[in-house]
PDB file of N, CA and C in Angstrom:
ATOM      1  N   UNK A   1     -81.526 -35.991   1.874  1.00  0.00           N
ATOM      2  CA  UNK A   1     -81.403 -35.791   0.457  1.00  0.00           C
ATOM      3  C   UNK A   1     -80.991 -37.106  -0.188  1.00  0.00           C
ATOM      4  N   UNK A   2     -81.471 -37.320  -1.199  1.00  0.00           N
ATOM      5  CA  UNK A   2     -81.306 -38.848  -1.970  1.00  0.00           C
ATOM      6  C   UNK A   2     -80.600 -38.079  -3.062  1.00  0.00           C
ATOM      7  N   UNK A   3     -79.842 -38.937  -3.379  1.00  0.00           N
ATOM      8  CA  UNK A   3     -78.158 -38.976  -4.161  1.00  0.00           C
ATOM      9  C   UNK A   3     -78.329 -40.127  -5.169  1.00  0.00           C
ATOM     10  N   UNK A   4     -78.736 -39.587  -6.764  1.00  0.00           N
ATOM     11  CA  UNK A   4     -78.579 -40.282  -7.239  1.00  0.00           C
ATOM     12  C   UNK A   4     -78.095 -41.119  -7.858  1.00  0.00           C
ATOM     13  N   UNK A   5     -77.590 -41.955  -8.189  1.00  0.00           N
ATOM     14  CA  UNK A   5     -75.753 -42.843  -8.509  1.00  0.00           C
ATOM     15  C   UNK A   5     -75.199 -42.382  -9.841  1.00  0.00           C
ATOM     16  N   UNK A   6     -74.362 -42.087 -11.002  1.00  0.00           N
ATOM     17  CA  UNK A   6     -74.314 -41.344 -11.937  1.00  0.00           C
ATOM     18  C   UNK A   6     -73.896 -42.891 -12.770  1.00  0.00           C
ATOM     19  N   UNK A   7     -74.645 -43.557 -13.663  1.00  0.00           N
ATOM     20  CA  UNK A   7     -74.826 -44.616 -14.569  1.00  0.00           C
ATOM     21  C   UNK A   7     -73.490 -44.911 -15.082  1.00  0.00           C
ATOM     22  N   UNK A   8     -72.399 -46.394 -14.536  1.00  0.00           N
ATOM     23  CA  UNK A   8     -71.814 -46.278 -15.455  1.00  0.00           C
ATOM     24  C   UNK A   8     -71.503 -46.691 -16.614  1.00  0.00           C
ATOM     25  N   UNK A   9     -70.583 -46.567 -17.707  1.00  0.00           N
ATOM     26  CA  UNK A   9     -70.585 -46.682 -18.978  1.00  0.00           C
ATOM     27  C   UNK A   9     -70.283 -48.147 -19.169  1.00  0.00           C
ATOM     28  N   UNK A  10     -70.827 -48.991 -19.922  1.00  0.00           N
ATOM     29  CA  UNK A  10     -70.859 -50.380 -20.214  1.00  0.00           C
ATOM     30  C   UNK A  10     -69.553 -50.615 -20.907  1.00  0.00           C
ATOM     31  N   UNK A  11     -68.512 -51.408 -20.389  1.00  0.00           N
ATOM     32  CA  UNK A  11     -67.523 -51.734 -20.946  1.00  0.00           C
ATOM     33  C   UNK A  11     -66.394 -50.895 -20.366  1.00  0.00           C
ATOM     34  N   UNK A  12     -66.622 -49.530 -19.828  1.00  0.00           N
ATOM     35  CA  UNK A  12     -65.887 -48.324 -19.242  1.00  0.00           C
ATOM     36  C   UNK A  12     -65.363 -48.817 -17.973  1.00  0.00           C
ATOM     37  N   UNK A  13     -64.484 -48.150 -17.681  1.00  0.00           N
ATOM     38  CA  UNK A  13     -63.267 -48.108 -16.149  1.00  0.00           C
ATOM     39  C   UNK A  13     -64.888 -47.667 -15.343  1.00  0.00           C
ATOM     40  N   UNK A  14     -64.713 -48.512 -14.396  1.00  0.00           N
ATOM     41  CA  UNK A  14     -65.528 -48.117 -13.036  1.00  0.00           C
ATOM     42  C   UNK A  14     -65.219 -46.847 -12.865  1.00  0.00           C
ATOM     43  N   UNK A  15     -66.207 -46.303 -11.996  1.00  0.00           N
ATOM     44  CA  UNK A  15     -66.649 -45.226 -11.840  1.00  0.00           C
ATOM     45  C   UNK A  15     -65.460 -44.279 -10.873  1.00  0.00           C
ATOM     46  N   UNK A  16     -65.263 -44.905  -9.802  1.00  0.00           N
ATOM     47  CA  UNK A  16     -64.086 -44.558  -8.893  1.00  0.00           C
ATOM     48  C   UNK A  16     -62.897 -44.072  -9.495  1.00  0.00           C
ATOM     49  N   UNK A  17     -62.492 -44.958 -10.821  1.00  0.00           N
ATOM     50  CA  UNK A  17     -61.700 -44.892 -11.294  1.00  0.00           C
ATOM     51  C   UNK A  17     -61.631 -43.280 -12.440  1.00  0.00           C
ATOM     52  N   UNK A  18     -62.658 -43.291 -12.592  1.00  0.00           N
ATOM     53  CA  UNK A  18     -63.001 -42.313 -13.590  1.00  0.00           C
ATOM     54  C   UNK A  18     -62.558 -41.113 -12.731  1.00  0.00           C
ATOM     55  N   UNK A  19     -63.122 -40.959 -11.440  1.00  0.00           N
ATOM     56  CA  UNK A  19     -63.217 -39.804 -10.591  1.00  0.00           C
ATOM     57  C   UNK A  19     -62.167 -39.253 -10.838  1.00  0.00           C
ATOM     58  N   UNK A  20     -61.132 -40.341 -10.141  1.00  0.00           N
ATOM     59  CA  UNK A  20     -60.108 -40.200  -9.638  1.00  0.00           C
ATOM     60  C   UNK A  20     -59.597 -39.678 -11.129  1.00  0.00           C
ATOM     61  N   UNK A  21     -59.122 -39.985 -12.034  1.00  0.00           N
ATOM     62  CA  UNK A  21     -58.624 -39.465 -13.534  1.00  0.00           C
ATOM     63  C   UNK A  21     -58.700 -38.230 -13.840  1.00  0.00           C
ATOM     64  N   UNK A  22     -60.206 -37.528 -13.356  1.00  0.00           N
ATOM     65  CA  UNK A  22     -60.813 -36.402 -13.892  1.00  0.00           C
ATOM     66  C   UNK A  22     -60.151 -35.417 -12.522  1.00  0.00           C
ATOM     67  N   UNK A  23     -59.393 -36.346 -11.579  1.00  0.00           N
ATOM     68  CA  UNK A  23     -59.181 -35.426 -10.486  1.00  0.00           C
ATOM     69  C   UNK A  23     -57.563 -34.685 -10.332  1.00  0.00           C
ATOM     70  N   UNK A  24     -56.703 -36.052 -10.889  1.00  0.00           N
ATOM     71  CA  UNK A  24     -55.408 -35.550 -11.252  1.00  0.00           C
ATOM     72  C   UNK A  24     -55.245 -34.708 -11.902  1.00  0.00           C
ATOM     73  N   UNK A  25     -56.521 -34.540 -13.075  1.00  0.00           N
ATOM     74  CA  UNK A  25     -56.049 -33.522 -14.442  1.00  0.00           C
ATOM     75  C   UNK A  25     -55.966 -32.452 -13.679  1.00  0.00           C
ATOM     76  N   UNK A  26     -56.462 -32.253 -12.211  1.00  0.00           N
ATOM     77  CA  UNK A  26     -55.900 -30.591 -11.638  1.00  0.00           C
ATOM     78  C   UNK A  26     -56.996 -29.718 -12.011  1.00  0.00           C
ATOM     79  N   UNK A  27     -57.650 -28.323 -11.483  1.00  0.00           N
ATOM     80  CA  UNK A  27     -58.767 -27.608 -12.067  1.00  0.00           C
ATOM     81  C   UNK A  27     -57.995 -26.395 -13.090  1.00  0.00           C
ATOM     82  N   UNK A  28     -57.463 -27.517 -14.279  1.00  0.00           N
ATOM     83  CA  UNK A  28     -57.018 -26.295 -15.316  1.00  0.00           C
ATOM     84  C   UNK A  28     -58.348 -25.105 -15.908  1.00  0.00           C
ATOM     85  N   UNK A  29     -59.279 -25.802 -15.969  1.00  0.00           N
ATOM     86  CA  UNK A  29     -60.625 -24.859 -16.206  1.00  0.00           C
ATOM     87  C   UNK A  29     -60.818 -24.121 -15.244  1.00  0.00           C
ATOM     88  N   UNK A  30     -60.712 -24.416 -14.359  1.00  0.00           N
ATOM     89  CA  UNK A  30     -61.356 -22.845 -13.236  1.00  0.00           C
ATOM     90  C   UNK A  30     -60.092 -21.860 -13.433  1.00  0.00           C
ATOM     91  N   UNK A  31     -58.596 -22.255 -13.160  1.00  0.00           N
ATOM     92  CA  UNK A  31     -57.575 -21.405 -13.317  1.00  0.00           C
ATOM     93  C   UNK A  31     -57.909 -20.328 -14.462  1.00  0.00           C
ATOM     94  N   UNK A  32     -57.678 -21.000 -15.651  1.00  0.00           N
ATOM     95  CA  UNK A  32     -58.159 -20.532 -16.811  1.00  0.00           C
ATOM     96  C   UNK A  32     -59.493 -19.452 -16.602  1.00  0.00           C
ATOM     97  N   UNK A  33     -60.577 -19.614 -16.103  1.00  0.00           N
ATOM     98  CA  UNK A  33     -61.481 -19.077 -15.938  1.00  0.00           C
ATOM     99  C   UNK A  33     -61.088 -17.755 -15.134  1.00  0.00           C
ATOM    100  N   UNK A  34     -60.404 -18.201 -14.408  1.00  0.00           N
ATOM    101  CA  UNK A  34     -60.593 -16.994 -13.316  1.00  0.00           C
ATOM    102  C   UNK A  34     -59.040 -15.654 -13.881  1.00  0.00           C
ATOM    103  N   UNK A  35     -58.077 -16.687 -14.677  1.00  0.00           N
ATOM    104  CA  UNK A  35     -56.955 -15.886 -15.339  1.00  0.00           C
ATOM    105  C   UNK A  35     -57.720 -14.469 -16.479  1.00  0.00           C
ATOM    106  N   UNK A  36     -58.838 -15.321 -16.947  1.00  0.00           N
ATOM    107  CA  UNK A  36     -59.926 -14.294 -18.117  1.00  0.00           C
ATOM    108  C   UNK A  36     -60.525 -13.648 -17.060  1.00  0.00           C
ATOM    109  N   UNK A  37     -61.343 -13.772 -16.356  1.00  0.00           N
ATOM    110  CA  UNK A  37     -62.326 -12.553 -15.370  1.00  0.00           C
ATOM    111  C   UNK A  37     -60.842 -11.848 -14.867  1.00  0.00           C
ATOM    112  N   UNK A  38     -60.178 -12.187 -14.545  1.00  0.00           N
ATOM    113  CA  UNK A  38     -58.817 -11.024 -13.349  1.00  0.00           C
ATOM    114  C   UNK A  38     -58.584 -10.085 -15.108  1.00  0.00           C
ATOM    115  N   UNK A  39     -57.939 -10.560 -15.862  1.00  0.00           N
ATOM    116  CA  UNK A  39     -57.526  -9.743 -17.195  1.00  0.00           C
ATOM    117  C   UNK A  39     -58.119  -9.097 -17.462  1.00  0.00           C
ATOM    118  N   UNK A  40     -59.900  -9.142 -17.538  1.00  0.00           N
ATOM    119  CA  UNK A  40     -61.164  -8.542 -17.978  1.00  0.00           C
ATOM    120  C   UNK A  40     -61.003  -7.162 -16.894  1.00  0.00           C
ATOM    121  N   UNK A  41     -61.594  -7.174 -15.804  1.00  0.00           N
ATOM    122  CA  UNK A  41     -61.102  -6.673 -14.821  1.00  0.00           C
ATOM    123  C   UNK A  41     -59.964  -5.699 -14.623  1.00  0.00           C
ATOM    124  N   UNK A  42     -58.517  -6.495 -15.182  1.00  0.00           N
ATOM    125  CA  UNK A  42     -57.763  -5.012 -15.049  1.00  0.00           C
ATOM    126  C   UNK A  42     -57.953  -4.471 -16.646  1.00  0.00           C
ATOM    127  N   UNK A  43     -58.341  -4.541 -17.406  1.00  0.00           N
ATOM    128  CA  UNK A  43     -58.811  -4.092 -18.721  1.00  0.00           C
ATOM    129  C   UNK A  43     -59.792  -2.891 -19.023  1.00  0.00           C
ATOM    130  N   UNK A  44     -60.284  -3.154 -18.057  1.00  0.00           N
ATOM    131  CA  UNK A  44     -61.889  -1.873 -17.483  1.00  0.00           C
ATOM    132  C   UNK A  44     -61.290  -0.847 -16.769  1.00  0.00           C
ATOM    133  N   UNK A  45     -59.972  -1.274 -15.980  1.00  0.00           N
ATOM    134  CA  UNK A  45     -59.631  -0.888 -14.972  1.00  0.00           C
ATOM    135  C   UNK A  45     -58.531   0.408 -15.901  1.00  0.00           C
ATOM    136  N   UNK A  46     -58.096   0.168 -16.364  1.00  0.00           N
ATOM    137  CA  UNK A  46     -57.238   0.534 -17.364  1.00  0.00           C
ATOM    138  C   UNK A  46     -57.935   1.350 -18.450  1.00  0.00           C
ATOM    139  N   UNK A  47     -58.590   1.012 -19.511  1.00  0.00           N
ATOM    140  CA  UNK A  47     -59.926   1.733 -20.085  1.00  0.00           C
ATOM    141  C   UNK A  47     -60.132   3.136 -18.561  1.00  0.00           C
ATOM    142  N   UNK A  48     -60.789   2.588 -17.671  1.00  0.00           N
ATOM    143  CA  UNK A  48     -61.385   3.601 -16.656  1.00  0.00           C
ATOM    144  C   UNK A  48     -60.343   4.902 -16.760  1.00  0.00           C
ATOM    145  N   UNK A  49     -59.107   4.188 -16.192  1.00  0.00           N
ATOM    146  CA  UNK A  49     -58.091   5.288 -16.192  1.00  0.00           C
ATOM    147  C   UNK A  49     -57.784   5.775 -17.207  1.00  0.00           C
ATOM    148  N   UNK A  50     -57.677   5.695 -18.593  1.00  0.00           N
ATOM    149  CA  UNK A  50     -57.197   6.261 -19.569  1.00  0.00           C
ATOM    150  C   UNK A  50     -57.716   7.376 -20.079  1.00  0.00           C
ATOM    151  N   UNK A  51     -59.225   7.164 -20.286  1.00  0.00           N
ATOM    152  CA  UNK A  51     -60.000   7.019 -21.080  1.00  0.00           C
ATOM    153  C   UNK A  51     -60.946   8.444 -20.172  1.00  0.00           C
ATOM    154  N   UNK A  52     -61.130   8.422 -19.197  1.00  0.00           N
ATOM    155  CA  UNK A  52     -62.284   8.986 -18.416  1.00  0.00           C
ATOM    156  C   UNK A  52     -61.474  10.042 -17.550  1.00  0.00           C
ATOM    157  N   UNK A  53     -60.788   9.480 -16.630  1.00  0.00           N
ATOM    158  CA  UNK A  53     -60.155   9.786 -15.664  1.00  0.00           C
ATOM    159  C   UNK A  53     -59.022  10.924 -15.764  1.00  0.00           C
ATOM    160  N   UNK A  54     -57.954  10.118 -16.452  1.00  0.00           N
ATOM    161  CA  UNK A  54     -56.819  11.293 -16.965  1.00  0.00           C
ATOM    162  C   UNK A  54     -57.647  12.485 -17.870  1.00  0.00           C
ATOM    163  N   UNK A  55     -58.257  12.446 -19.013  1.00  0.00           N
ATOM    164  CA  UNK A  55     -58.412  13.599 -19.838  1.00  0.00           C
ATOM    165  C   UNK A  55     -59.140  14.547 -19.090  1.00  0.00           C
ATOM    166  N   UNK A  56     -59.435  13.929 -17.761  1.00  0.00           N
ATOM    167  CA  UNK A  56     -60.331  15.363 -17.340  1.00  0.00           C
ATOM    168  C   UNK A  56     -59.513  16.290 -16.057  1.00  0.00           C
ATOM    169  N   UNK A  57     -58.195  15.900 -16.259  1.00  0.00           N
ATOM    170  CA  UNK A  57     -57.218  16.536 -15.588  1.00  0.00           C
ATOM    171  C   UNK A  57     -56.929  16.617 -14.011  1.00  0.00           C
ATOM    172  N   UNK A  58     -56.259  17.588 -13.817  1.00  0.00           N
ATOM    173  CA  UNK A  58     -56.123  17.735 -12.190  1.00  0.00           C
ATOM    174  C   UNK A  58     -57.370  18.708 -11.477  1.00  0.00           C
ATOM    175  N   UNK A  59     -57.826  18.134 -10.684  1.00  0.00           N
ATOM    176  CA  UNK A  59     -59.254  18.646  -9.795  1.00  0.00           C
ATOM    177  C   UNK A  59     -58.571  19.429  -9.017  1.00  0.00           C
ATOM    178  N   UNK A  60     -59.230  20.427  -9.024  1.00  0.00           N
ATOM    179  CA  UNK A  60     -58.810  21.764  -8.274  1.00  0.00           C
ATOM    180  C   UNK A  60     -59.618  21.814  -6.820  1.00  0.00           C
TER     181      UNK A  60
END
C-alpha cells in the first residue's frame, strides 16, 4: 500500500510537530461522542420502561 505524505503548510510547524500537538489534546471528541450515544441509549431505555412496559402491568 502506498502512503501518501499529508502536504505541509508553508511557513507552519513541521509536520511531526503538528502530530504530536493534535495528540496531547487527548481524544476529547470521541469521549464526548460516545458520553451522547451511552445517554441516547439509556434514554430509549427509560422511554422503553415507562412508557410501554409499566402501563401494561403485571403478566399473569
Amino acid at each position: 500500500m502506498i502512503e501518501t505524505p499529508v502536504p505541509e503548510i508553508p511557513g507552519g510547524p513541521p509536520q511531526d510537530k503538528r502530530v504530536d500537538e493534535i495528540v496531547q489534546r487527548g481524544p476529547g471528541g470521541a469521549l464526548a461522542l460516545a458520553g451522547i450515544a451511552t445517554a441516547i441509549v439509556f434514554a430509549l431505555w427509560f422511554l422503553f420502561y415507562f412508557v410501554i412496559f409499566l402501563p401494561r402491568g403485571i403478566i399473569q
